[in-house]
PDB file of N, CA and C in Angstrom:
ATOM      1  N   UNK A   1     -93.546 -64.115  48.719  1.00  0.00           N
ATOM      2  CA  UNK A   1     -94.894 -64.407  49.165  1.00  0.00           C
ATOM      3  C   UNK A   1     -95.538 -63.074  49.547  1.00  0.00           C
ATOM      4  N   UNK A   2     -96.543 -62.380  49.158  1.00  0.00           N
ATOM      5  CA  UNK A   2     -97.316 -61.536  49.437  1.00  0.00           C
ATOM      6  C   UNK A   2     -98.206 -61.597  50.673  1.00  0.00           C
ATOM      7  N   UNK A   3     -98.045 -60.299  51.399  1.00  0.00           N
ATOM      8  CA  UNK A   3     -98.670 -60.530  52.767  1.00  0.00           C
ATOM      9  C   UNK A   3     -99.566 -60.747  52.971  1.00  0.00           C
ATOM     10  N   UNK A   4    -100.429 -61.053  52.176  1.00  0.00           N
ATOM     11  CA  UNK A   4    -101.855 -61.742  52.756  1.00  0.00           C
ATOM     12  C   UNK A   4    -101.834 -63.066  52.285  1.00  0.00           C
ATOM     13  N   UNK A   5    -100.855 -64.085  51.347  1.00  0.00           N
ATOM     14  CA  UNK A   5    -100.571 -65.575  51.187  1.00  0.00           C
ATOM     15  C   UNK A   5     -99.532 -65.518  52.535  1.00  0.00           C
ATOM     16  N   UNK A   6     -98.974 -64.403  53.248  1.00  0.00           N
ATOM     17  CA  UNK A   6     -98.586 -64.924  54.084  1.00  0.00           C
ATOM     18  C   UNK A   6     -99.440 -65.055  55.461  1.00  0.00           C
ATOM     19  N   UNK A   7    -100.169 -64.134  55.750  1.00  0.00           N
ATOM     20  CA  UNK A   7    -101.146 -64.149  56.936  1.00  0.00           C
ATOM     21  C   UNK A   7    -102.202 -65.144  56.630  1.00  0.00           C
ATOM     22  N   UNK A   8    -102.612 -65.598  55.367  1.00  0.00           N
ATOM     23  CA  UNK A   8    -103.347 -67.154  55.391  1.00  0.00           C
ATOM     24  C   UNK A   8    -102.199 -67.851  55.491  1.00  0.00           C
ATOM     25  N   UNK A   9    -101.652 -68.168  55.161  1.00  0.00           N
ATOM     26  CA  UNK A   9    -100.910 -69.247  55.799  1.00  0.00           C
ATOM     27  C   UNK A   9    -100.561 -69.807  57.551  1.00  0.00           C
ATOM     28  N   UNK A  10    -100.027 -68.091  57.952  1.00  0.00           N
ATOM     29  CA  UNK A  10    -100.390 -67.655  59.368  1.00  0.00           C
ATOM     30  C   UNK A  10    -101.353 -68.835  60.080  1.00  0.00           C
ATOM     31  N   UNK A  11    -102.988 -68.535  59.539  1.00  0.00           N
ATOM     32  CA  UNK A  11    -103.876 -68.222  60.266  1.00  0.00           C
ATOM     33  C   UNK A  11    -104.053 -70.164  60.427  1.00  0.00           C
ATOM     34  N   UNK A  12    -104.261 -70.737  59.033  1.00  0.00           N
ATOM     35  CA  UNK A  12    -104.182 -72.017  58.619  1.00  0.00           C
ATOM     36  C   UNK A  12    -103.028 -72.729  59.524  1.00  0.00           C
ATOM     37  N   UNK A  13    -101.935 -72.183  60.276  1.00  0.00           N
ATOM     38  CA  UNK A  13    -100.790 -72.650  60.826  1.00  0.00           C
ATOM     39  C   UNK A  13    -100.986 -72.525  61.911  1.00  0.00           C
ATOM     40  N   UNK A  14    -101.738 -71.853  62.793  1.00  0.00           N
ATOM     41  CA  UNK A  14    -102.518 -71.910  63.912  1.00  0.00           C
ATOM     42  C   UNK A  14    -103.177 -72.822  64.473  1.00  0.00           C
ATOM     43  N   UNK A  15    -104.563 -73.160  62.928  1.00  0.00           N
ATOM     44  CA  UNK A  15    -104.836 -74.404  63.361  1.00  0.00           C
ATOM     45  C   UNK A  15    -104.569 -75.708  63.764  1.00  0.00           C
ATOM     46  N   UNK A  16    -103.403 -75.576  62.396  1.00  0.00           N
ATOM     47  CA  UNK A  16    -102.887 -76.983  62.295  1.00  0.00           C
ATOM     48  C   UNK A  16    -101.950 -77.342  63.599  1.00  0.00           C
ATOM     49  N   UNK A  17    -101.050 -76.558  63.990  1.00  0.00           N
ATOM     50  CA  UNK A  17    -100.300 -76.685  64.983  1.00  0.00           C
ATOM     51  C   UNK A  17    -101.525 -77.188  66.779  1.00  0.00           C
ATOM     52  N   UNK A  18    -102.763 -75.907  66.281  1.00  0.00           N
ATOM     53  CA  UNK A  18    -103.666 -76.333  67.952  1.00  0.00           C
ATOM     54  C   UNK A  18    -104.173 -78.026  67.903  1.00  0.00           C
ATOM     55  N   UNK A  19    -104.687 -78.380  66.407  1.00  0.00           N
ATOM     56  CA  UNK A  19    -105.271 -79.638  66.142  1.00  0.00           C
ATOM     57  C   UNK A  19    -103.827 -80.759  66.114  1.00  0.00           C
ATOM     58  N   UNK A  20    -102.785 -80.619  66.025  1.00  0.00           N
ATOM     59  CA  UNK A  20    -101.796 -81.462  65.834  1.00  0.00           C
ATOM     60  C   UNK A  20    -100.350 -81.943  67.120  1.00  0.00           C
ATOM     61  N   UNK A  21    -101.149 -81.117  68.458  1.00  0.00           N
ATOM     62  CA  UNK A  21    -100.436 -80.861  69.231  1.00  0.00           C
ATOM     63  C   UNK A  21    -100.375 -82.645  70.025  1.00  0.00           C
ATOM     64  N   UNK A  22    -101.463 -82.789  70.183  1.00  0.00           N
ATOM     65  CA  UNK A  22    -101.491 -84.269  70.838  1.00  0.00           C
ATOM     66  C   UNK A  22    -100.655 -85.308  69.949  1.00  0.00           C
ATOM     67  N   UNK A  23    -101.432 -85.195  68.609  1.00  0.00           N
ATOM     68  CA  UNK A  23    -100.439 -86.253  67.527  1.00  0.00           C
ATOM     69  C   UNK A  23     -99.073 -85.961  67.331  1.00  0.00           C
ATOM     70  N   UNK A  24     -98.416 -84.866  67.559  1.00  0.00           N
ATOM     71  CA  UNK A  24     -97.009 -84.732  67.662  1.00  0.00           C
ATOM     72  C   UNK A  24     -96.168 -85.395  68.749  1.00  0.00           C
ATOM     73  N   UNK A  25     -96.867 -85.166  70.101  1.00  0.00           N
ATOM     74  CA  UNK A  25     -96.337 -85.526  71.081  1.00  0.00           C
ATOM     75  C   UNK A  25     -96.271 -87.210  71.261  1.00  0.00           C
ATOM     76  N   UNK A  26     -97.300 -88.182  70.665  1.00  0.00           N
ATOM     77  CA  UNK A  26     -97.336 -89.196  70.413  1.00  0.00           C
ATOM     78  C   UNK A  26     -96.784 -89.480  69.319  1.00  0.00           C
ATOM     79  N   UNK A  27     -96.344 -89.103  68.269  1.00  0.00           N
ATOM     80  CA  UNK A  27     -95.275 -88.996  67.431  1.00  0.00           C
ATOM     81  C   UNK A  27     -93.402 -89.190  67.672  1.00  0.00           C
ATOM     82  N   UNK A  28     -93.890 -88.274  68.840  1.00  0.00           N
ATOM     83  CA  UNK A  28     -92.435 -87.847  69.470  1.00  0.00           C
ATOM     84  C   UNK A  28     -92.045 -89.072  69.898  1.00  0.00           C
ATOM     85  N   UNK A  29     -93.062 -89.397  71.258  1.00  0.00           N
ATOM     86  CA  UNK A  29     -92.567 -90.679  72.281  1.00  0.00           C
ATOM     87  C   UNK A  29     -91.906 -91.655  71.266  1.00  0.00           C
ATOM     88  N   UNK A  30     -92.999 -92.173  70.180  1.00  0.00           N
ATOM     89  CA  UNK A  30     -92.593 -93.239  69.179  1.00  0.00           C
ATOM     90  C   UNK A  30     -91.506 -93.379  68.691  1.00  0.00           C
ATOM     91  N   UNK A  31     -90.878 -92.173  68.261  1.00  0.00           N
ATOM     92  CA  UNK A  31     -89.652 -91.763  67.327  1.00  0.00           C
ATOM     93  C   UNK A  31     -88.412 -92.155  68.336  1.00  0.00           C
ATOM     94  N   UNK A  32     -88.754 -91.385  70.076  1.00  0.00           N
ATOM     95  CA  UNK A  32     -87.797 -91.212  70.847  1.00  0.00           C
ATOM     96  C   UNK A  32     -87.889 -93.318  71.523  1.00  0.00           C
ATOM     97  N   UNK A  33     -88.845 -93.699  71.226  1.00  0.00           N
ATOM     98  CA  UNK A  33     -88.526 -95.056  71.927  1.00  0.00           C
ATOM     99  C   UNK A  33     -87.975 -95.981  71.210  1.00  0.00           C
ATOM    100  N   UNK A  34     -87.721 -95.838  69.700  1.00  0.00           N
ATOM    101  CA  UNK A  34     -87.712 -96.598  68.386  1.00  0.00           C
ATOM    102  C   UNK A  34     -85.879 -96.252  68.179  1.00  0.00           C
ATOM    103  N   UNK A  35     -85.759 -95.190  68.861  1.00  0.00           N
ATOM    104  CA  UNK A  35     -84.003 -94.754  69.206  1.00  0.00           C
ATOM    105  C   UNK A  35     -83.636 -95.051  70.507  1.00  0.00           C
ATOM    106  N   UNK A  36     -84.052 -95.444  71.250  1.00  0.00           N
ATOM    107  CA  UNK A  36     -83.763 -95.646  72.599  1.00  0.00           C
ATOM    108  C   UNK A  36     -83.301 -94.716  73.263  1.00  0.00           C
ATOM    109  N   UNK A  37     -84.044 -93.795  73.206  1.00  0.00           N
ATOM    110  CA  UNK A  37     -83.725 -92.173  73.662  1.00  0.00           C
ATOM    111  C   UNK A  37     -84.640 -92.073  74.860  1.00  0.00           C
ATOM    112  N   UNK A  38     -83.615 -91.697  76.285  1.00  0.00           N
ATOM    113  CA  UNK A  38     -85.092 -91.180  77.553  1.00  0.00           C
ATOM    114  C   UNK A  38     -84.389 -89.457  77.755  1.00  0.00           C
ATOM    115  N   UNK A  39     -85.640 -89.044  78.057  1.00  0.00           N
ATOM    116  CA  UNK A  39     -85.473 -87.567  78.328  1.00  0.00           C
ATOM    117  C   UNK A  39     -84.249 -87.322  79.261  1.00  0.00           C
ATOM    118  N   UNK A  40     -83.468 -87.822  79.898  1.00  0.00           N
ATOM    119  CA  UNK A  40     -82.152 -87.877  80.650  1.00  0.00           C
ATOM    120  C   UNK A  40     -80.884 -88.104  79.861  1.00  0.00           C
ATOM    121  N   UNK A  41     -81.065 -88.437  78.409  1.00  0.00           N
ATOM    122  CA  UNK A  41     -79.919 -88.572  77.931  1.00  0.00           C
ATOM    123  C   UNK A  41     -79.656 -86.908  77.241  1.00  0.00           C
ATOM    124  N   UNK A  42     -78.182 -87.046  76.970  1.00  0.00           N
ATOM    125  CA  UNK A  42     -77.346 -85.594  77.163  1.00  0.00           C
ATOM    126  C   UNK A  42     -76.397 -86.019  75.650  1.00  0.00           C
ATOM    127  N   UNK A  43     -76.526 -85.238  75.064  1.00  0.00           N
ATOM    128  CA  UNK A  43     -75.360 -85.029  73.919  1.00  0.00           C
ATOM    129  C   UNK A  43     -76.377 -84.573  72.313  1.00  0.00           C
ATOM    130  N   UNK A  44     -75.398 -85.336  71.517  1.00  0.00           N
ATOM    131  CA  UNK A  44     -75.815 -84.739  69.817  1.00  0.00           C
ATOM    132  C   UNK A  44     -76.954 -86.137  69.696  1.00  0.00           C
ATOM    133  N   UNK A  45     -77.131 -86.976  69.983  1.00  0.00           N
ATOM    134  CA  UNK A  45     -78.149 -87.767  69.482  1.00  0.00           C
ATOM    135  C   UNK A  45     -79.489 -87.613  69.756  1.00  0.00           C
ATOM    136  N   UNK A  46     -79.829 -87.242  71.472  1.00  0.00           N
ATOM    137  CA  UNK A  46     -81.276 -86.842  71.826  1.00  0.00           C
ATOM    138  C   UNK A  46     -81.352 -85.292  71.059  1.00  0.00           C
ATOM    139  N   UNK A  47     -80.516 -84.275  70.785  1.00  0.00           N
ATOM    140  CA  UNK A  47     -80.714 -83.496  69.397  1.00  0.00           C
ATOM    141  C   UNK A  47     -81.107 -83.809  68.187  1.00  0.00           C
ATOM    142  N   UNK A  48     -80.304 -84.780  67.910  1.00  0.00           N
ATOM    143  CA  UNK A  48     -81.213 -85.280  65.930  1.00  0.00           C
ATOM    144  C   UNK A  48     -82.085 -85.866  66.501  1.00  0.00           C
ATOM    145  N   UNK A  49     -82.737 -86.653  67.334  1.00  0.00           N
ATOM    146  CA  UNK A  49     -83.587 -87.407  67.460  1.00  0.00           C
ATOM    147  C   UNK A  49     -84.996 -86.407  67.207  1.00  0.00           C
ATOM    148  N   UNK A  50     -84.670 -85.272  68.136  1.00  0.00           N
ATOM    149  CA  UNK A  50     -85.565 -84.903  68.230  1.00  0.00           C
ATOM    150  C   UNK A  50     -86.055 -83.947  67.285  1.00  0.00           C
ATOM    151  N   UNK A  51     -85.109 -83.604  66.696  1.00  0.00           N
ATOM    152  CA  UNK A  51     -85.114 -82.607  65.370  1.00  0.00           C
ATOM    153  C   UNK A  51     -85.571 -83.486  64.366  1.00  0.00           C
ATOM    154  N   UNK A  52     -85.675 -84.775  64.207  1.00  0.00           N
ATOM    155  CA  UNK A  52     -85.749 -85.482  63.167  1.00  0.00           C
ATOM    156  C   UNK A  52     -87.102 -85.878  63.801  1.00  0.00           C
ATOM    157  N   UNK A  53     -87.929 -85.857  64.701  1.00  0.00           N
ATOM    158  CA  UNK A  53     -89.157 -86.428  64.949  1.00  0.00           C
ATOM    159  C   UNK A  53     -89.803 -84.876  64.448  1.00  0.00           C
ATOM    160  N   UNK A  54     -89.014 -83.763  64.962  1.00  0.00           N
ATOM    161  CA  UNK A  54     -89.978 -82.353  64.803  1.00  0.00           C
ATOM    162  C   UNK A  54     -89.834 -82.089  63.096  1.00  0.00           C
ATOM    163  N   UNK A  55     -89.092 -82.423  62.672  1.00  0.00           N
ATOM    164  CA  UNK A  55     -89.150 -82.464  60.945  1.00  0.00           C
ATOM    165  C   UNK A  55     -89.713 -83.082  60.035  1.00  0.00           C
ATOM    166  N   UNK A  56     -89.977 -84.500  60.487  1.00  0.00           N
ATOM    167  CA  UNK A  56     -90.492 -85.420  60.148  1.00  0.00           C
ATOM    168  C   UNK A  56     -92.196 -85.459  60.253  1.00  0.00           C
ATOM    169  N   UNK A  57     -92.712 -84.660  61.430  1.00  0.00           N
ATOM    170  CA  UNK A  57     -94.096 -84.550  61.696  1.00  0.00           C
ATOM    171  C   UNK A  57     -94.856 -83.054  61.116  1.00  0.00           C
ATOM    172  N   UNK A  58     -93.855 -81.958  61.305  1.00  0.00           N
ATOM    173  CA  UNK A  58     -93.984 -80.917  60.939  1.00  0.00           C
ATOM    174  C   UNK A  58     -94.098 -80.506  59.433  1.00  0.00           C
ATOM    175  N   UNK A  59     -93.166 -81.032  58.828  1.00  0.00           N
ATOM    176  CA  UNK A  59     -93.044 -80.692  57.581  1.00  0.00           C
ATOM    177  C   UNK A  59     -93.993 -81.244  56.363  1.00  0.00           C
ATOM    178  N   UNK A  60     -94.439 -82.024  56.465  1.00  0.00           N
ATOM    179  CA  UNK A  60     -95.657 -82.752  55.736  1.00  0.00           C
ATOM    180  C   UNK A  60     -96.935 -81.514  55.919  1.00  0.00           C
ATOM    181  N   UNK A  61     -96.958 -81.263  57.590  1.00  0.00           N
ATOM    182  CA  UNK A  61     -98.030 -80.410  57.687  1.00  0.00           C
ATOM    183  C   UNK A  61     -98.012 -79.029  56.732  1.00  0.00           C
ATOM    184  N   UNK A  62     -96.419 -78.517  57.221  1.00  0.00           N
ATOM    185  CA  UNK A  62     -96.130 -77.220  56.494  1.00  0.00           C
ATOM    186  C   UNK A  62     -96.129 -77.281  55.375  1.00  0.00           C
ATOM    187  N   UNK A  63     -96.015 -78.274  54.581  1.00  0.00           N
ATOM    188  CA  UNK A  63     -96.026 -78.432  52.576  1.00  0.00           C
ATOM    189  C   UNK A  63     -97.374 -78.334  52.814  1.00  0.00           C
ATOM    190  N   UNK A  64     -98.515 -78.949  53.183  1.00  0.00           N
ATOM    191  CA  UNK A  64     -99.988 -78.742  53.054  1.00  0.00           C
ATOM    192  C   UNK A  64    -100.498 -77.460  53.150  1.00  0.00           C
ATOM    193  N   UNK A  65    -100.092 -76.914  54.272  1.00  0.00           N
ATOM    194  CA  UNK A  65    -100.141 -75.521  54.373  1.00  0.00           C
ATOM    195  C   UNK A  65     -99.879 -74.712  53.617  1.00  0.00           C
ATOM    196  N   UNK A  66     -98.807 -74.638  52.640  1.00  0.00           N
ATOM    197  CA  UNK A  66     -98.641 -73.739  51.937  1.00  0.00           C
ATOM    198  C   UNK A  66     -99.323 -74.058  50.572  1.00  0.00           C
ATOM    199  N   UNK A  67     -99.603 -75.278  50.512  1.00  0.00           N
ATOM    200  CA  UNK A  67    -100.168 -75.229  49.000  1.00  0.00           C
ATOM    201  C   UNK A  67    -101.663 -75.221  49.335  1.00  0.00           C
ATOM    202  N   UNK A  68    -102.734 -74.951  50.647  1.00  0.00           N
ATOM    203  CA  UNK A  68    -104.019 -74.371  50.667  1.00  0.00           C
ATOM    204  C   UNK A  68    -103.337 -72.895  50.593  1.00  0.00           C
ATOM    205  N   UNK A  69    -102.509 -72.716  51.354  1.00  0.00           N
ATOM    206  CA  UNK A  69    -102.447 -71.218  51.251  1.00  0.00           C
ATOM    207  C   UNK A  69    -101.942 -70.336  49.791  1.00  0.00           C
ATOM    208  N   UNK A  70    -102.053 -71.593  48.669  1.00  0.00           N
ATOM    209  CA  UNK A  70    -101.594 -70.916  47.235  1.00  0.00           C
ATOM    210  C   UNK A  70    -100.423 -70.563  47.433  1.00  0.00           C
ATOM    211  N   UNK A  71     -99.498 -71.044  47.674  1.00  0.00           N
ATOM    212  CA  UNK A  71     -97.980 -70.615  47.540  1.00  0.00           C
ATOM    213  C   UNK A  71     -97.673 -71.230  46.463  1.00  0.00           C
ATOM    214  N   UNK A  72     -96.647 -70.685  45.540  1.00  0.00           N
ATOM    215  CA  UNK A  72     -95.712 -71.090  44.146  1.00  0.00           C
ATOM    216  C   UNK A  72     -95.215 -71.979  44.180  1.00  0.00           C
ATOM    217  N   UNK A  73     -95.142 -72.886  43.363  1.00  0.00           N
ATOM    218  CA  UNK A  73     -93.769 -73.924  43.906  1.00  0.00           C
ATOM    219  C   UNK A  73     -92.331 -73.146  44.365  1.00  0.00           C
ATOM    220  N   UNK A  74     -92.215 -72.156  43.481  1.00  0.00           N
ATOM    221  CA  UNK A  74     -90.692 -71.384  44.122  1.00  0.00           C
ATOM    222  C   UNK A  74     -90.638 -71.026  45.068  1.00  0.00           C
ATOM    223  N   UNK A  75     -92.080 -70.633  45.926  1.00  0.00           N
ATOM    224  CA  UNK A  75     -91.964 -70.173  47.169  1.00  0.00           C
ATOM    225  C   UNK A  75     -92.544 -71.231  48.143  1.00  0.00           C
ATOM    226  N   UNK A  76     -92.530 -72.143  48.000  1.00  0.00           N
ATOM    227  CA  UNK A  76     -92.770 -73.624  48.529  1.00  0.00           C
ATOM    228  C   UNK A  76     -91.123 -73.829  48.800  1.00  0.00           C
ATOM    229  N   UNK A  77     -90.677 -74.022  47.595  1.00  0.00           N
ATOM    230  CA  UNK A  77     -88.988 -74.718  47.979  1.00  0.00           C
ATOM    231  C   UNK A  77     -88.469 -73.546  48.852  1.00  0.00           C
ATOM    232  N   UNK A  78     -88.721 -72.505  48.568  1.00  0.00           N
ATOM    233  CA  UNK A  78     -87.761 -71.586  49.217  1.00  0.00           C
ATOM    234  C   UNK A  78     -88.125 -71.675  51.262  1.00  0.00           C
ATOM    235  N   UNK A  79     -89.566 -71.429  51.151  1.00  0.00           N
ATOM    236  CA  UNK A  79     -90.537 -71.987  51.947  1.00  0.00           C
ATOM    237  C   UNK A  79     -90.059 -73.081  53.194  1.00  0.00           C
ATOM    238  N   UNK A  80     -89.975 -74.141  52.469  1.00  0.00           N
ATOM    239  CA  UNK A  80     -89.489 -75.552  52.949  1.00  0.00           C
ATOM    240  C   UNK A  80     -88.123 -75.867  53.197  1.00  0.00           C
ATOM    241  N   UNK A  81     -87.151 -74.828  52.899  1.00  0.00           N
ATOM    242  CA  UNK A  81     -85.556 -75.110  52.981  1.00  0.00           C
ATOM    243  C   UNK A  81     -85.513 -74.306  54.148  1.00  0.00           C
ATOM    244  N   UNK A  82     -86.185 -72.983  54.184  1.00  0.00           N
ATOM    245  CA  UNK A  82     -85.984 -72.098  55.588  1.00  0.00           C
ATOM    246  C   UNK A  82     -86.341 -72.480  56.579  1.00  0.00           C
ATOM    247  N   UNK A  83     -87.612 -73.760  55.893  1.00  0.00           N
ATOM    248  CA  UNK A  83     -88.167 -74.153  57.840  1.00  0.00           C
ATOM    249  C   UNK A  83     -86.989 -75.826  58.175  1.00  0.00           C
ATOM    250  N   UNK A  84     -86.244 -76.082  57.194  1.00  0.00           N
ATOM    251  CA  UNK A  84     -85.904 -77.205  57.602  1.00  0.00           C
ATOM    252  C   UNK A  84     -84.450 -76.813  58.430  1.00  0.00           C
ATOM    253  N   UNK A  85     -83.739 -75.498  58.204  1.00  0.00           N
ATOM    254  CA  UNK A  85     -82.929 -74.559  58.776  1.00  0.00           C
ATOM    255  C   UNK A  85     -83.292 -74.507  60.060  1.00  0.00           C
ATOM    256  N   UNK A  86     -84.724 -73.691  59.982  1.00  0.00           N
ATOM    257  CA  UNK A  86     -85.131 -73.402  61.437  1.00  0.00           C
ATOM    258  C   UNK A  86     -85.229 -74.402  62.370  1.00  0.00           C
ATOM    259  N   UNK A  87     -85.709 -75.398  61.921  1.00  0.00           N
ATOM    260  CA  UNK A  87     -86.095 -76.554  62.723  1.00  0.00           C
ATOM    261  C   UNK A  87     -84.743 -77.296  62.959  1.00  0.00           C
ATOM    262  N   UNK A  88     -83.762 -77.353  62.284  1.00  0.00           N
ATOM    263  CA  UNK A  88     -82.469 -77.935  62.850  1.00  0.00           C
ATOM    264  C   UNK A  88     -82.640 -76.927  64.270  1.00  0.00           C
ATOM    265  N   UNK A  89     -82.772 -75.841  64.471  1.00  0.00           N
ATOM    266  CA  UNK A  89     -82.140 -75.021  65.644  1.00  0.00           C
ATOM    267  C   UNK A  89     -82.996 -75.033  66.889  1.00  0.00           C
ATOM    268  N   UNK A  90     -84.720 -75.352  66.431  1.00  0.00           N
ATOM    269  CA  UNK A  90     -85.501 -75.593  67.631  1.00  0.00           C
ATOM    270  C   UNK A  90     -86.155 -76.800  67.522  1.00  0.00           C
ATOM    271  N   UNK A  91     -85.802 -77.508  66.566  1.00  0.00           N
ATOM    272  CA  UNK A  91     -86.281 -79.262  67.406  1.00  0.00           C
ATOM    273  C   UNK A  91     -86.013 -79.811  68.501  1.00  0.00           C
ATOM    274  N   UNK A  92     -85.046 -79.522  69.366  1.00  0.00           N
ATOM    275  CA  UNK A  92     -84.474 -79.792  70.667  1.00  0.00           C
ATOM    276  C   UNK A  92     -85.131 -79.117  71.737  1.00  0.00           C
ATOM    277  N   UNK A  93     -85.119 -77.924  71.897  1.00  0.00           N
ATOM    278  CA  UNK A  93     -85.239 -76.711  72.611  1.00  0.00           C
ATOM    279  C   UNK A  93     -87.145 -77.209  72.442  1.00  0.00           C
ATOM    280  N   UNK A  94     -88.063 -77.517  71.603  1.00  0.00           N
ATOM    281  CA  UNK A  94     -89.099 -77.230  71.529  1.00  0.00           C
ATOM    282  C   UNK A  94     -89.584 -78.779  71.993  1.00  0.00           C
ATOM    283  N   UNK A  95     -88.606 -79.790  72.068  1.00  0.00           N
ATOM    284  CA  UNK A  95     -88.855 -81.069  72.620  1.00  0.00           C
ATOM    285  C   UNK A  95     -89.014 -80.895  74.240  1.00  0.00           C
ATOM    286  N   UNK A  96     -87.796 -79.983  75.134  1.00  0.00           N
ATOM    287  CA  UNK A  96     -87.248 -79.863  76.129  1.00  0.00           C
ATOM    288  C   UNK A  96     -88.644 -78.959  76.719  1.00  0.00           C
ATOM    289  N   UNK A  97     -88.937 -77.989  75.975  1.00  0.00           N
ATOM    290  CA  UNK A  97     -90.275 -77.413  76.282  1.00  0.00           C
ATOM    291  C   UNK A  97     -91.695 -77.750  76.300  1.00  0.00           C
ATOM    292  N   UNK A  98     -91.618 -78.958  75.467  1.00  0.00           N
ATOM    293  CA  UNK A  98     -93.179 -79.802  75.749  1.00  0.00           C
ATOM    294  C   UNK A  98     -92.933 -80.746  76.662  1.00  0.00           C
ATOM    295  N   UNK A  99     -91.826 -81.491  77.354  1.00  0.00           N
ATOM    296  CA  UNK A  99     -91.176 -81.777  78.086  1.00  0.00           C
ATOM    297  C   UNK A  99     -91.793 -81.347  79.685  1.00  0.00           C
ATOM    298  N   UNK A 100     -91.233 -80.049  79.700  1.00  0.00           N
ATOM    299  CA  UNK A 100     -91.250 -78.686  80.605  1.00  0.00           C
ATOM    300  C   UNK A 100     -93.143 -78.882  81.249  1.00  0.00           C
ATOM    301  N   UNK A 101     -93.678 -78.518  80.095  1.00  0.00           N
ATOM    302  CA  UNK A 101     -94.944 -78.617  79.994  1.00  0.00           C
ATOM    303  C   UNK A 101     -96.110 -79.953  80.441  1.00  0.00           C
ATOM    304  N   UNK A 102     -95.221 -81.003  79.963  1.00  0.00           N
ATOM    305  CA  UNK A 102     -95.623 -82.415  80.387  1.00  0.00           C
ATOM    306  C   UNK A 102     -95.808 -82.706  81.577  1.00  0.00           C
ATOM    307  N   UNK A 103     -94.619 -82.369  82.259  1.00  0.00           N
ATOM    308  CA  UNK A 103     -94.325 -82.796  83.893  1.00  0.00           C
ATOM    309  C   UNK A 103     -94.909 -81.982  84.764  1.00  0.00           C
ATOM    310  N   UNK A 104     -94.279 -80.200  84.239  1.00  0.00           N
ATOM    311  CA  UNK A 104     -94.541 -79.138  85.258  1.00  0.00           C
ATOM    312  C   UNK A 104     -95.818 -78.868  85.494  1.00  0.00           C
ATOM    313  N   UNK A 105     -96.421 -78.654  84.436  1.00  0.00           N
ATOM    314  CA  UNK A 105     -97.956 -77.949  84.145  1.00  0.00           C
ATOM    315  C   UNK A 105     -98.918 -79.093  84.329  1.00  0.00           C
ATOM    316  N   UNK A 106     -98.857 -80.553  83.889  1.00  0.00           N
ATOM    317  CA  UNK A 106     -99.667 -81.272  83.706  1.00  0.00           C
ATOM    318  C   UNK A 106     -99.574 -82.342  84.426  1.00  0.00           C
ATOM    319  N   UNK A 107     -98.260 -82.512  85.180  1.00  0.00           N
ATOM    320  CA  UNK A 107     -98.152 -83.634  85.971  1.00  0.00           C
ATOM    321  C   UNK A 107     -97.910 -84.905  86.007  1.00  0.00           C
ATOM    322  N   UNK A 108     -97.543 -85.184  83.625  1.00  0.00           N
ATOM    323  CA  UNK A 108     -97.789 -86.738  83.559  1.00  0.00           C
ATOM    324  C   UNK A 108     -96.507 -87.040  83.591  1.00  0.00           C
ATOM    325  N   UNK A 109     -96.147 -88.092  83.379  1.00  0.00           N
ATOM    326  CA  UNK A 109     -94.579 -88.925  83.407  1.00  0.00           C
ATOM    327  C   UNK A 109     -94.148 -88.783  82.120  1.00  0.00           C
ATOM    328  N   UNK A 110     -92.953 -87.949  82.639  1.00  0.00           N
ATOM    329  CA  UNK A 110     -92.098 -87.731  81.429  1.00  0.00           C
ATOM    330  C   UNK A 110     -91.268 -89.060  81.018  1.00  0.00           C
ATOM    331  N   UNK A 111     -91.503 -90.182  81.640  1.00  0.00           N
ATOM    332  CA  UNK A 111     -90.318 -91.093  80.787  1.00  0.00           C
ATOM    333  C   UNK A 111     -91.168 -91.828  79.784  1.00  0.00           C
ATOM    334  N   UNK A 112     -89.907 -92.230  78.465  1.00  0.00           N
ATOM    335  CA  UNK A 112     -90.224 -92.548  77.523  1.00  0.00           C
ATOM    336  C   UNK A 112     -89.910 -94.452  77.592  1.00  0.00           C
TER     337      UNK A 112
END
C-alpha cells in the first residue's frame, strides 16, 4: 500500500471509528447479553466474546474503508488478515477500556 492509500485510509478511519463509537458500544452490550457475559466474569470466554463482538463490528467497517481508500484486492486480503490478528490481541483489553471509560469518566452502569 503506498503512503498516501495509506494516510487516506488513516484519515477515513478516524472518522469512521469517531461516528461508530456509540454503535459499537451498543453492539457490544448485545453480543455480551446474547452470551450471558457480565463485565465480572474472568477467563477465555468474556475474551472471545469480546473479540468476536470487536471483529464482528469492526471489520465490515475496515473492508469499506479500504475499498474508498482504493486498496487492491491483494492488499485488502493482506489488509484484513493483519487486522483480524490484531484484533484477536486487543478485543479484550479495548472492551476492558471502554469499560474503564463507561463507569470512571462517565458514570453510567457498567452491568450488562
Amino acid at each position: 500500500m503506498s503512503f498516501s492509500t495509506h494516510l487516506h485510509t488513516r484519515f477515513i478511519g478516524l472518522f469512521i471509528i469517531t461516528t461508530t463509537a456509540r454503535p459499537f458500544g451498543i453492539w457490544r452490550d448485545w453480543i455480551f447479553k446474547k452470551f450471558k457475559i457480565s463485565n465480572e466474569d474472568k477467563g477465555i470466554k468474556p475474551y472471545l466474546v469480546d473479540t468476536l463482538a470487536y471483529i464482528s463490528f469492526e471489520m465490515p467497517l475496515y473492508i469499506t474503508n479500504l475499498t474508498i481508500s482504493g486498496a487492491s484486492l491483494e492488499q485488502m486480503i493482506k489488509s484484513i488478515l493483519f487486522f483480524a490478528f490484531i484484533a484477536g490481541m486487543v478485543g479484550r483489553p479495548y472492551g476492558i477500556y471502554r469499560n474503564f471509560i463507561r463507569c470512571k469518566i462517565f458514570k453510567l452502569d457498567s452491568s450488562l
